[in-house]
N, C-alpha and C. Protein backbone atom coordinates (compact mmCIF):
# COMPACT_ATOMS: atom_id res chain seq x y z
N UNK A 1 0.84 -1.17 0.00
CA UNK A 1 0.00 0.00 0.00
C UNK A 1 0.89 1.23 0.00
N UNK A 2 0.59 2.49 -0.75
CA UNK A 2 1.43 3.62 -1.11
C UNK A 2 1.26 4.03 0.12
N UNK A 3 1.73 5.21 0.70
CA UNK A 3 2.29 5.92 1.80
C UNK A 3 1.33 6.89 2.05
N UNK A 4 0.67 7.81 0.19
CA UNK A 4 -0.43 8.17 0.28
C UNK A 4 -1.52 8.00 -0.07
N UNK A 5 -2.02 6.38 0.18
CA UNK A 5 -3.40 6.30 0.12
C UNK A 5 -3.24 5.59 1.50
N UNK A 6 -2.14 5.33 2.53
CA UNK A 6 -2.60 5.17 4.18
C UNK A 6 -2.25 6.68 4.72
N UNK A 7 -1.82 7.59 4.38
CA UNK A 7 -1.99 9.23 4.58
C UNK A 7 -3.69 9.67 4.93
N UNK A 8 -4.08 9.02 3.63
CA UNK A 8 -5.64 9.53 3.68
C UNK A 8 -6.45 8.33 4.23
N UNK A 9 -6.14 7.25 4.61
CA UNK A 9 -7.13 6.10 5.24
C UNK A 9 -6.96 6.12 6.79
N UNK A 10 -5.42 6.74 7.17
CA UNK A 10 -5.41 6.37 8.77
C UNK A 10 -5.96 7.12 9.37
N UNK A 11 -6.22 8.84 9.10
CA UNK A 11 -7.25 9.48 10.00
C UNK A 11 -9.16 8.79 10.03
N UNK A 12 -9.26 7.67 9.26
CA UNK A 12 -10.81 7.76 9.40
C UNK A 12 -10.71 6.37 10.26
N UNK A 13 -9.84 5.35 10.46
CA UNK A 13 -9.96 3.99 11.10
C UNK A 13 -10.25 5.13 12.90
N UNK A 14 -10.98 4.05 13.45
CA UNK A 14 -11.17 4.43 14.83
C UNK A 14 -9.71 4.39 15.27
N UNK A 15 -9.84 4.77 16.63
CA UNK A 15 -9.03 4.62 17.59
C UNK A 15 -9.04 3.70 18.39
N UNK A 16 -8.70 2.50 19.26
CA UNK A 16 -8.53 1.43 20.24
C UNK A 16 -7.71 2.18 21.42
N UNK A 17 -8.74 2.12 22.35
CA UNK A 17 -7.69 2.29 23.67
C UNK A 17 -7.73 0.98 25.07
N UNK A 18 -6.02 0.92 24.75
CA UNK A 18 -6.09 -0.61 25.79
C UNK A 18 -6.79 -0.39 27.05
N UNK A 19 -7.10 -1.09 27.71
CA UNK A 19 -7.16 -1.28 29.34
C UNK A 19 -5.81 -0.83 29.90
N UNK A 20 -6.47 -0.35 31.06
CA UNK A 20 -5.06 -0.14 32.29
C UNK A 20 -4.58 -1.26 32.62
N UNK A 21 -5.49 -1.66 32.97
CA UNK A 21 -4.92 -3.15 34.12
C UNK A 21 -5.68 -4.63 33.08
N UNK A 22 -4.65 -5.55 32.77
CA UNK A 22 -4.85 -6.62 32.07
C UNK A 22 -4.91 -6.08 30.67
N UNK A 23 -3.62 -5.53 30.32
CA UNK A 23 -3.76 -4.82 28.89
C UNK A 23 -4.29 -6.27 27.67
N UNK A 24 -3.24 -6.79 28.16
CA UNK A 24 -3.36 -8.02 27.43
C UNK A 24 -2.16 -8.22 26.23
N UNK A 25 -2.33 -8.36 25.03
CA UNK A 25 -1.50 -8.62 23.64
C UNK A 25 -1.52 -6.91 22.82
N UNK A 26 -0.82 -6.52 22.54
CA UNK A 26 -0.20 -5.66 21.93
C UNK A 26 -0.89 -5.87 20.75
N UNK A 27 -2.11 -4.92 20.04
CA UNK A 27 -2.62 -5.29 18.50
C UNK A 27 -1.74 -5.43 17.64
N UNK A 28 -1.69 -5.93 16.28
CA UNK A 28 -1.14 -5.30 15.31
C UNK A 28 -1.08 -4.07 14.95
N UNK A 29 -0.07 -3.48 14.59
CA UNK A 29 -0.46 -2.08 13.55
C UNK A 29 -1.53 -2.24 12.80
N UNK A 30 -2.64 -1.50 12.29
CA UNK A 30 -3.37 -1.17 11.34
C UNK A 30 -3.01 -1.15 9.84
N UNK A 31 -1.53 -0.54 9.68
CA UNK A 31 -1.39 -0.92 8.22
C UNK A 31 -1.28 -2.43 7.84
N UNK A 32 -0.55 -2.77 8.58
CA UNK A 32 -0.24 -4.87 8.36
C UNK A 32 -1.48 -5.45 8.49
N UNK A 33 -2.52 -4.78 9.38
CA UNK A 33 -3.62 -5.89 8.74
C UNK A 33 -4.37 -5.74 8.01
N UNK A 34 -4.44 -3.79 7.46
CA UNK A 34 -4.95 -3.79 6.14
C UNK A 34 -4.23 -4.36 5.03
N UNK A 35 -2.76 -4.59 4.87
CA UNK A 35 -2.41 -5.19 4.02
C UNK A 35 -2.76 -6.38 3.78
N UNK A 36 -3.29 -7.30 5.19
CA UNK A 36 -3.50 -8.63 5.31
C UNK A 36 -4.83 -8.48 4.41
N UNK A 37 -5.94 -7.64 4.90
CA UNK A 37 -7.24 -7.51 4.32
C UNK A 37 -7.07 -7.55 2.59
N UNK A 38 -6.30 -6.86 2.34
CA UNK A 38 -6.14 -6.27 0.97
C UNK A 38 -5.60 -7.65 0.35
N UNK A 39 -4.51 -8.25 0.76
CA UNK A 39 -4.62 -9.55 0.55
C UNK A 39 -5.50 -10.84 0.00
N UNK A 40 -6.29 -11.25 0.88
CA UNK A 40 -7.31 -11.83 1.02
C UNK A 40 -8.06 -11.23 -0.04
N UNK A 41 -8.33 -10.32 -0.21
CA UNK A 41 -9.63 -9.72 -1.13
C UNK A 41 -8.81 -9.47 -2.70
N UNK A 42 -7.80 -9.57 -3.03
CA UNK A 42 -7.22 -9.69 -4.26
C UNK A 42 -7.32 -10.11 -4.35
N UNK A 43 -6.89 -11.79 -3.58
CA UNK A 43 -6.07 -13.31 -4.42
C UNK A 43 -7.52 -14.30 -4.07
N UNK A 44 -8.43 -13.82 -3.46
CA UNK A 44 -9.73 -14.25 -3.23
C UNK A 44 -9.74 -15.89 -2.41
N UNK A 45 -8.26 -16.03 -1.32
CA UNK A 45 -7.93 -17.05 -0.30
C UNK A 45 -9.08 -16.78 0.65
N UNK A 46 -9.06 -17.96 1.12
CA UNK A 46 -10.11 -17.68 2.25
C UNK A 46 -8.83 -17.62 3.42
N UNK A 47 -10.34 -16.49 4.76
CA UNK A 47 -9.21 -16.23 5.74
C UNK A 47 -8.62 -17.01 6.58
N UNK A 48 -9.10 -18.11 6.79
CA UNK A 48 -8.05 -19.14 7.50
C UNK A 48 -6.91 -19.35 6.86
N UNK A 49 -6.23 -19.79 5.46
CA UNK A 49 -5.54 -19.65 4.79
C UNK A 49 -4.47 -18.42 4.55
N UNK A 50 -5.05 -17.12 5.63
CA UNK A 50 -3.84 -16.26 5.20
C UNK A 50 -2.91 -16.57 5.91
N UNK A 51 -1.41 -16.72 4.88
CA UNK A 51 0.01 -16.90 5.51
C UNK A 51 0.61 -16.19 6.65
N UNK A 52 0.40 -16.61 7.62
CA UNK A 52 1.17 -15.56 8.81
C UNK A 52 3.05 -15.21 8.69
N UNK A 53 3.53 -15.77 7.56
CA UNK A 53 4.63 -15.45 7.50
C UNK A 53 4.62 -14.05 7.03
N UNK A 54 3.58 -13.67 6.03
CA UNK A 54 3.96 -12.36 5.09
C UNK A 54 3.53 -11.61 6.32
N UNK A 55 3.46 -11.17 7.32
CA UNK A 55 3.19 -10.21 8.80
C UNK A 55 2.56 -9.92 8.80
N UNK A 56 1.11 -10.50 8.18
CA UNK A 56 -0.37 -9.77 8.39
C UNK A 56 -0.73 -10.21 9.50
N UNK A 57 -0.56 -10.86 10.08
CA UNK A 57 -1.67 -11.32 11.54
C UNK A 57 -1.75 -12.45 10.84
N UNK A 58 -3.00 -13.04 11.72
CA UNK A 58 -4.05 -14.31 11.12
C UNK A 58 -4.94 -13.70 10.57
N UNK A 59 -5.67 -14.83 9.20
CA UNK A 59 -6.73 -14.20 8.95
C UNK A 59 -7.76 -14.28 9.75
N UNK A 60 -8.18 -14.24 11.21
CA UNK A 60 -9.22 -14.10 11.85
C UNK A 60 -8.97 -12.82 12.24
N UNK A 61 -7.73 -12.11 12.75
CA UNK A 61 -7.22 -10.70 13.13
C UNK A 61 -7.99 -10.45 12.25
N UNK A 62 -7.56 -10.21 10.59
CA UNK A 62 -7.81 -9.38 9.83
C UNK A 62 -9.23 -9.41 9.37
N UNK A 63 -10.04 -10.30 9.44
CA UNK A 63 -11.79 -10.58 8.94
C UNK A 63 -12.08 -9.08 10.52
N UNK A 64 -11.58 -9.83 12.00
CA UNK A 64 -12.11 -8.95 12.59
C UNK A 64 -12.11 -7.50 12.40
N UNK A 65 -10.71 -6.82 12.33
CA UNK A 65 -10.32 -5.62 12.27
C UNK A 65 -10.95 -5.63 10.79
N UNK A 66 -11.92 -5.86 9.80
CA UNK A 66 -12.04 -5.83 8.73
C UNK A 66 -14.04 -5.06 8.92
N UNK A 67 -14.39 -6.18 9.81
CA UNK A 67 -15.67 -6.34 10.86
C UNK A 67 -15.79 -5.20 11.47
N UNK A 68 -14.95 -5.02 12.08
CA UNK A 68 -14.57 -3.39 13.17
C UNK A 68 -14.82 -2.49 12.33
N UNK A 69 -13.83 -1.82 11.31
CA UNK A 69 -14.13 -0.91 10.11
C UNK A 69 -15.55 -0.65 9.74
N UNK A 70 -16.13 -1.89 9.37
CA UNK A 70 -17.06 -1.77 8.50
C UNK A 70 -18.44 -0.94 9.51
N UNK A 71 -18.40 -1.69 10.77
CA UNK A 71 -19.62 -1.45 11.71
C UNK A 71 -19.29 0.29 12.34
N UNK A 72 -17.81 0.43 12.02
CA UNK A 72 -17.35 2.19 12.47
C UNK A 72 -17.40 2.91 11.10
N UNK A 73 -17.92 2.44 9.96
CA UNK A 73 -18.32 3.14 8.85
C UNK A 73 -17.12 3.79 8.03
N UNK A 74 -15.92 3.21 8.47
CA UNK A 74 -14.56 3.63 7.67
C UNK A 74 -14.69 3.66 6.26
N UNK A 75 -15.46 2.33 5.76
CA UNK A 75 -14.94 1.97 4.19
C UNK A 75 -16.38 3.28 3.31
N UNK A 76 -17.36 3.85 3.95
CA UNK A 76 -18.13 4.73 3.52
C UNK A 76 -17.68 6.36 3.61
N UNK A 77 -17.14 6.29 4.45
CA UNK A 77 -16.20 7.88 4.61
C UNK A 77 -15.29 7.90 3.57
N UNK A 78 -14.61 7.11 3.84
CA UNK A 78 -13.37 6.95 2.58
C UNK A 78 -13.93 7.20 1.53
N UNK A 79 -14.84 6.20 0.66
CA UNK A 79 -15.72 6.36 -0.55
C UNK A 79 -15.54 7.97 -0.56
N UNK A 80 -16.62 8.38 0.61
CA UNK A 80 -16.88 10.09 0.48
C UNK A 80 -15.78 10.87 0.62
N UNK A 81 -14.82 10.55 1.04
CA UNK A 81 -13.50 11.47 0.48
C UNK A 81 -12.78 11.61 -0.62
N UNK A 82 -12.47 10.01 -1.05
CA UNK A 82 -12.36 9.80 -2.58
C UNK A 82 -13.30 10.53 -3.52
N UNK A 83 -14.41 10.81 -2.88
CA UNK A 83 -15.09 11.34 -4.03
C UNK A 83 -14.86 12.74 -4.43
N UNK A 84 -14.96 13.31 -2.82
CA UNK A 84 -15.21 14.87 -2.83
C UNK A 84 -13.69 15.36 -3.37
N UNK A 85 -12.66 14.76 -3.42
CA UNK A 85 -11.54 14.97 -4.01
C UNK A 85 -10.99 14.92 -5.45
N UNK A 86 -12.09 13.30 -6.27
CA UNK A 86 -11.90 13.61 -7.30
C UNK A 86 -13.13 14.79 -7.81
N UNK A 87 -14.29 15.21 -6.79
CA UNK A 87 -15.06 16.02 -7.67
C UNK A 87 -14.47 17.36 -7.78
N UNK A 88 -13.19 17.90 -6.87
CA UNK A 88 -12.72 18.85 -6.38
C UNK A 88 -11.88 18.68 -7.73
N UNK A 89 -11.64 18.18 -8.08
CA UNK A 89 -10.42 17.78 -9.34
C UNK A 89 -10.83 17.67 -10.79
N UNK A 90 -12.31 18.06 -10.36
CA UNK A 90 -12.84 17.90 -12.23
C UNK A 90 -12.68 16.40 -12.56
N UNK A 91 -12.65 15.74 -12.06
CA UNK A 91 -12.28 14.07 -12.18
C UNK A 91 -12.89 13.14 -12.72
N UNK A 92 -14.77 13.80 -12.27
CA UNK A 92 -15.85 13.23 -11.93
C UNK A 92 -17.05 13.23 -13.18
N UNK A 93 -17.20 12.67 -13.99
CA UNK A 93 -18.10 12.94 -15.26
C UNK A 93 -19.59 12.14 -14.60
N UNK A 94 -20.11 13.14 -14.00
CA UNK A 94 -21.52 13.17 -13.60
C UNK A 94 -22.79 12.18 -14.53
N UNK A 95 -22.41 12.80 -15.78
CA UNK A 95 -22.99 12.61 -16.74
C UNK A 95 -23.15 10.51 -16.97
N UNK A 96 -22.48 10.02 -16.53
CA UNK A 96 -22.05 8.88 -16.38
C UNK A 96 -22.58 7.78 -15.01
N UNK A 97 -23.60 8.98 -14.17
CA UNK A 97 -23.42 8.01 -13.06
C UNK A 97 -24.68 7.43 -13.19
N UNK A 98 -25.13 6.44 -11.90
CA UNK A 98 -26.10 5.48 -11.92
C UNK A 98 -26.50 5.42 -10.83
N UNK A 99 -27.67 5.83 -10.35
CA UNK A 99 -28.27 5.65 -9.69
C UNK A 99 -28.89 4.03 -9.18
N UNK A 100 -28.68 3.14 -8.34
CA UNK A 100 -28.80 1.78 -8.02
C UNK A 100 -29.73 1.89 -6.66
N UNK A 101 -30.78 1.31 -6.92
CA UNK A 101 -31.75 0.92 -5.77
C UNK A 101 -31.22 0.46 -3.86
N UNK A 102 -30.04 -0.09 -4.52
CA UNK A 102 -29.90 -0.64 -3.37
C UNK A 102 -29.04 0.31 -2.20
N UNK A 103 -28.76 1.56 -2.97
CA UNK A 103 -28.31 2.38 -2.32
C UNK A 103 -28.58 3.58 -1.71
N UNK A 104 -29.66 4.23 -2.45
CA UNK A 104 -31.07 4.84 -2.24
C UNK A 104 -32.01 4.19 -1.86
N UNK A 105 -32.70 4.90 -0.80
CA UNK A 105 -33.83 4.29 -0.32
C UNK A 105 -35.16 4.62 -0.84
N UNK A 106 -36.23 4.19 -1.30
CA UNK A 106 -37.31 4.96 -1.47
C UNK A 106 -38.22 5.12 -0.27
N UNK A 107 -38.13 6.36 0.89
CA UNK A 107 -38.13 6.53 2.20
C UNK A 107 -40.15 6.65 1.96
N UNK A 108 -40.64 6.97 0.79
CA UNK A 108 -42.13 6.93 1.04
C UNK A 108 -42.91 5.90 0.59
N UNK A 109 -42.14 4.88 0.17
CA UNK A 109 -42.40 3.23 -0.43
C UNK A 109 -42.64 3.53 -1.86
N UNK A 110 -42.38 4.45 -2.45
CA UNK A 110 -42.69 4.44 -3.55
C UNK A 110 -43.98 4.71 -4.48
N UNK A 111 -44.53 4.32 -5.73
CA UNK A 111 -45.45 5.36 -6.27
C UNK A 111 -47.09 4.54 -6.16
N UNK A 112 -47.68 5.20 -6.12
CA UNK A 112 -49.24 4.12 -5.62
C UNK A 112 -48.79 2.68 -6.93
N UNK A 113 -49.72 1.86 -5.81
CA UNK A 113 -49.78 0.47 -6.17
C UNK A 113 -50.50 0.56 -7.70
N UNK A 114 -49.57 -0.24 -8.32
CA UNK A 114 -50.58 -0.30 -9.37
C UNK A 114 -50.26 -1.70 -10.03
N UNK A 115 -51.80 -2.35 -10.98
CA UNK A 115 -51.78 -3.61 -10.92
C UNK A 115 -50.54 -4.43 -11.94
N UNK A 116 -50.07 -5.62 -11.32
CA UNK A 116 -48.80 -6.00 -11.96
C UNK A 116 -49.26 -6.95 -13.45
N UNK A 117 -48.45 -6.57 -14.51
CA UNK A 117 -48.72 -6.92 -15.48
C UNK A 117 -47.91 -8.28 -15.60
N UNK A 118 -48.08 -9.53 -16.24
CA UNK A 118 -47.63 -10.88 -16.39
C UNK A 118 -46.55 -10.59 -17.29
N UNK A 119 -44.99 -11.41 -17.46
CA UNK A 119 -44.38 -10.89 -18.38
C UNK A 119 -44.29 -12.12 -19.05
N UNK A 120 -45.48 -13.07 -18.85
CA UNK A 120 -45.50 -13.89 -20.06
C UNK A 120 -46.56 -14.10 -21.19
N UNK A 121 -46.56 -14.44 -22.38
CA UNK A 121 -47.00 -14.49 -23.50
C UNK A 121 -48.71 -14.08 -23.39
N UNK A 122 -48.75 -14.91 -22.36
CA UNK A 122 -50.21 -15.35 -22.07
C UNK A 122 -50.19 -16.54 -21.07
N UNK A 123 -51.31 -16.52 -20.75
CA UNK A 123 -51.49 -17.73 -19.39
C UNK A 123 -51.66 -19.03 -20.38
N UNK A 124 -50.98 -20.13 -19.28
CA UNK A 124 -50.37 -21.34 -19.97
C UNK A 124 -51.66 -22.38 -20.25
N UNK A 125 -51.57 -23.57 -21.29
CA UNK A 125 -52.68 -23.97 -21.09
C UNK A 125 -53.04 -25.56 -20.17
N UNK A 126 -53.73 -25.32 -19.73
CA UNK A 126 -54.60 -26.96 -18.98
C UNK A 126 -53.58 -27.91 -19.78
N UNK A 127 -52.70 -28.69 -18.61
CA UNK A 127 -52.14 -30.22 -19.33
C UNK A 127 -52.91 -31.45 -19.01
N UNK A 128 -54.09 -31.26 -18.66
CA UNK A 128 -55.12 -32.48 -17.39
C UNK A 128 -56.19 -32.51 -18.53
């Protein structure tokens, strides 16, 4: 991972603060197990299988700290910085985008009911 795309990812990961008493194990750094993550999601290994030699952790570290991110909304901020940066940059051809259901909500359910049309030929006939 370049130097500056963890420049712009390490201010949005939370923060972890140990316990006083019974600290316990020393985490990994954050970059090594995003590298571990980044890993895994290239070469498409499953996470038991990640090599603990290359210094990612285990892949259970990294699914968790992966888990963590996601529920502290890291990988959606990011998106929104990436964006507002390339829109800041003229980057961004509007004209091109797509609107997808699953990302918009339709918050008033949408437009009155109306009756559903069959999208086949015609209704099938009696085999009896």
């Amino acid at each position: 991972m370049s130097d500056e795309l963890w420049d712009r990812l390490e201010p949005l990961l939370p923060q972890r603060e140990r316990r006083f008493r019974y600290p316990g194990r020393k985490p990994l750094p954050d970059r090594e197990v995003l590298c571990g993550i980044l890993y895994v999601l290239h070469t498409g290994i499953q996470w038991e299988y990640l090599p603990k030699d290359l210094g990612f952790g285990s892949g259970m570290t990294c699914w968790r700290r992966l888990r963590d991110w996601n529920e502290a909304g890291v990988w959606q901020r990011l998106h929104e910085v990436l964006l507002a940066e390339l829109n800041a940059a003229s980057r961004l051809d509007w004209s091109r985008c797509v609107v997808d259901s699953s990302h918009v909500r339709a918050l008033t359910g949408g437009s009155t009911r109306a009756r559903r049309r069959s999208t086949g030929a015609g209704p099938a006939r009696n085999t009896t």
